[in-house]
C-alpha atoms as a PDB file:
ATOM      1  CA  UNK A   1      12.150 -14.912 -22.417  1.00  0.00           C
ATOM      2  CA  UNK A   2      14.141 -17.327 -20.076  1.00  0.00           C
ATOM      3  CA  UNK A   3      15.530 -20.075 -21.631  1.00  0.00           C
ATOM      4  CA  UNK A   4      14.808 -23.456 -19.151  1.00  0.00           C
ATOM      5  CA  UNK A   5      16.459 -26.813 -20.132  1.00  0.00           C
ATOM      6  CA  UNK A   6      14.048 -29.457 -18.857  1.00  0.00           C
ATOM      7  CA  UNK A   7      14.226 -32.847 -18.073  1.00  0.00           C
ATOM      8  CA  UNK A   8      11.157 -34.909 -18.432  1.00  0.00           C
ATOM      9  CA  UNK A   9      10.416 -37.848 -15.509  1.00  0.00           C
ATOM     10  CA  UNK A  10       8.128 -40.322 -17.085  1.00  0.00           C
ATOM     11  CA  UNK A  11       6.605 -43.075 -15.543  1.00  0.00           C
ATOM     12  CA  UNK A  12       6.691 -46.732 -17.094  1.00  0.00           C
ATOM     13  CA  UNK A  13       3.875 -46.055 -20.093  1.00  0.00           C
ATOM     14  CA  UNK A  14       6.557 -43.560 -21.496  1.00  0.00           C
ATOM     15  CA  UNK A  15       4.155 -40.510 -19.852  1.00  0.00           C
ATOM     16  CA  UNK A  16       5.968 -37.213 -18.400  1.00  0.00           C
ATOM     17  CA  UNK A  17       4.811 -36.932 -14.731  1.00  0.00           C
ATOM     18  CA  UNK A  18       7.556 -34.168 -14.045  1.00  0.00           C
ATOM     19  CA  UNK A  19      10.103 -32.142 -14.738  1.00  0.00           C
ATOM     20  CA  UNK A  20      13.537 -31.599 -13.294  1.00  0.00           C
ATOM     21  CA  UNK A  21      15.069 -27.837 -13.656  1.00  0.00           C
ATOM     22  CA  UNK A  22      18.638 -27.469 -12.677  1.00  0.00           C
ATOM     23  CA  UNK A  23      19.267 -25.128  -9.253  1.00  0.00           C
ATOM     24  CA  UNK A  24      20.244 -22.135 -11.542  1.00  0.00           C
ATOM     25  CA  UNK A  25      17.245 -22.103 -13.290  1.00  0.00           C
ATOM     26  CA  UNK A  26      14.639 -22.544 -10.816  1.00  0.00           C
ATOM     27  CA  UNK A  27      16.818 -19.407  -8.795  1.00  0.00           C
ATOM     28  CA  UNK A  28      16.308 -17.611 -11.649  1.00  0.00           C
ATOM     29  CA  UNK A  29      12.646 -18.174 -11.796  1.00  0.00           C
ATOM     30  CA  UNK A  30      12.159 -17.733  -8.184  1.00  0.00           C
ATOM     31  CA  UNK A  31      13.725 -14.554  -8.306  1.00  0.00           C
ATOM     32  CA  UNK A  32      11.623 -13.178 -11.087  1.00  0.00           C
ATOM     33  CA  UNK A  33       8.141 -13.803  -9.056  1.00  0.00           C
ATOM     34  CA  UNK A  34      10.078 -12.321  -6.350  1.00  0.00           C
ATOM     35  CA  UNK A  35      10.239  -9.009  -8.073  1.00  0.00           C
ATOM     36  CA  UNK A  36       6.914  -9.430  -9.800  1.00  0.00           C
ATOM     37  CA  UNK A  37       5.328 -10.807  -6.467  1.00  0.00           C
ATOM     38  CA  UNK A  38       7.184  -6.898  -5.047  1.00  0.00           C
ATOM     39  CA  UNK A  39       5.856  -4.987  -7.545  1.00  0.00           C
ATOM     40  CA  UNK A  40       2.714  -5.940  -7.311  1.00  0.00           C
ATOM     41  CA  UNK A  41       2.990  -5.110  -3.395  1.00  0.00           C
ATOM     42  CA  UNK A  42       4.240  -1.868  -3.822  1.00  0.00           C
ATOM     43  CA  UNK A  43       1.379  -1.108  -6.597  1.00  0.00           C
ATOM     44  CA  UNK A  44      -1.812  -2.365  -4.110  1.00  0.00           C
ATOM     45  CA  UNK A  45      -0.385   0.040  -1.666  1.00  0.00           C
ATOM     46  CA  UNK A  46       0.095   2.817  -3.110  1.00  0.00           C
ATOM     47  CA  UNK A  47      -3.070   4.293  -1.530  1.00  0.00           C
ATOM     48  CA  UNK A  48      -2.086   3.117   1.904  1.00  0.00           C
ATOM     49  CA  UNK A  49       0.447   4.167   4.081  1.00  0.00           C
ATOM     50  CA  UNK A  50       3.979   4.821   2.956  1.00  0.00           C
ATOM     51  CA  UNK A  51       7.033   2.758   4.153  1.00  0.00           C
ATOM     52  CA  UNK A  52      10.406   4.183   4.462  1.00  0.00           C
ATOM     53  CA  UNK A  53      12.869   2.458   2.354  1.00  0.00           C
ATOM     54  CA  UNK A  54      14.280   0.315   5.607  1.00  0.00           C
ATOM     55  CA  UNK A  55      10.647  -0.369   6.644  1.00  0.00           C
ATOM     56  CA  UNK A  56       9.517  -1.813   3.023  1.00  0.00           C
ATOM     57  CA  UNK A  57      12.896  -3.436   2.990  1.00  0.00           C
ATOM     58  CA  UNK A  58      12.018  -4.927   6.376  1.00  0.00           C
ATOM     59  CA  UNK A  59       8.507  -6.102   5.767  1.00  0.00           C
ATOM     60  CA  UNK A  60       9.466  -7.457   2.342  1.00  0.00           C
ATOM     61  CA  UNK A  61      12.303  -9.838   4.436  1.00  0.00           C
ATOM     62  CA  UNK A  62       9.360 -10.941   6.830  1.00  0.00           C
ATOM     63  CA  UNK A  63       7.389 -11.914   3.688  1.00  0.00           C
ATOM     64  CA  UNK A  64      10.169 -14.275   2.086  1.00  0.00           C
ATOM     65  CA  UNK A  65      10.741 -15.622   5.829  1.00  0.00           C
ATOM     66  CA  UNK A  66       7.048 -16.634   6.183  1.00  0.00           C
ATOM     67  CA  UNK A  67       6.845 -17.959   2.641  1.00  0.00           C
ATOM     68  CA  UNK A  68       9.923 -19.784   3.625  1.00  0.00           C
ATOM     69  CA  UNK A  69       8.652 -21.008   6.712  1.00  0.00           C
ATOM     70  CA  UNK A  70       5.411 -22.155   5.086  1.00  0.00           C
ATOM     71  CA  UNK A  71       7.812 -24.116   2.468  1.00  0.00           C
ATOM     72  CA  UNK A  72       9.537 -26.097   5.134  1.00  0.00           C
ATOM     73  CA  UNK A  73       6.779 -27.582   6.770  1.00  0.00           C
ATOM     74  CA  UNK A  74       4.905 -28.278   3.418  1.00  0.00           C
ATOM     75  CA  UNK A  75       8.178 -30.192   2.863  1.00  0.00           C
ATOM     76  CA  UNK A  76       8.118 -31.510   6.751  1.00  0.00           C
ATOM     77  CA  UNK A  77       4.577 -32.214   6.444  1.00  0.00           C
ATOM     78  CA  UNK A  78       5.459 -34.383   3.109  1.00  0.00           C
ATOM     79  CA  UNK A  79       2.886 -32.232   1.096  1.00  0.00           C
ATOM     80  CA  UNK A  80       3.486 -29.928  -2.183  1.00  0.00           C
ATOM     81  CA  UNK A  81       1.899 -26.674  -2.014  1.00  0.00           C
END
């Protein structure tokens, strides 16, 4: 299992309200639902139509881009998603 050093943000009763992950670990996790978020593509469409390699490779880019783009204006829009 991946191994995340946490830092606990508490408010002024001494309550956690959030947690801070350094860079390299939340890359780490993001790439890990990445994959699983891939795999579990590729395994709802196995009864549908077939991609080449460059085509999956394609569509899977235009997925992170539109998750990306949805991230920034969550972040523009000053709301957490």
């Amino acid at each position: 299992m991946l191994e995340i050093t946490k830092n606990y943000v508490m408010d002024e009763n001494q309550q956690a309200i959030a947690v801070q992950i350094s860079i390299a670990d939340f890359e780490k996790i993001e790439e890990i639902l990445e994959n699983y978020s891939l795999i579990q593509l590729m395994e709802e469409s196995e009864d549908n139509e077939r991609l080449s390699k460059d085509e999956g490779w394609e569509y899977y880019q235009s997925l992170k881009q539109k998750n990306n783009d949805e991230h920034a204006i969550s972040r523009f829009a000053g709301t957490n998603y």
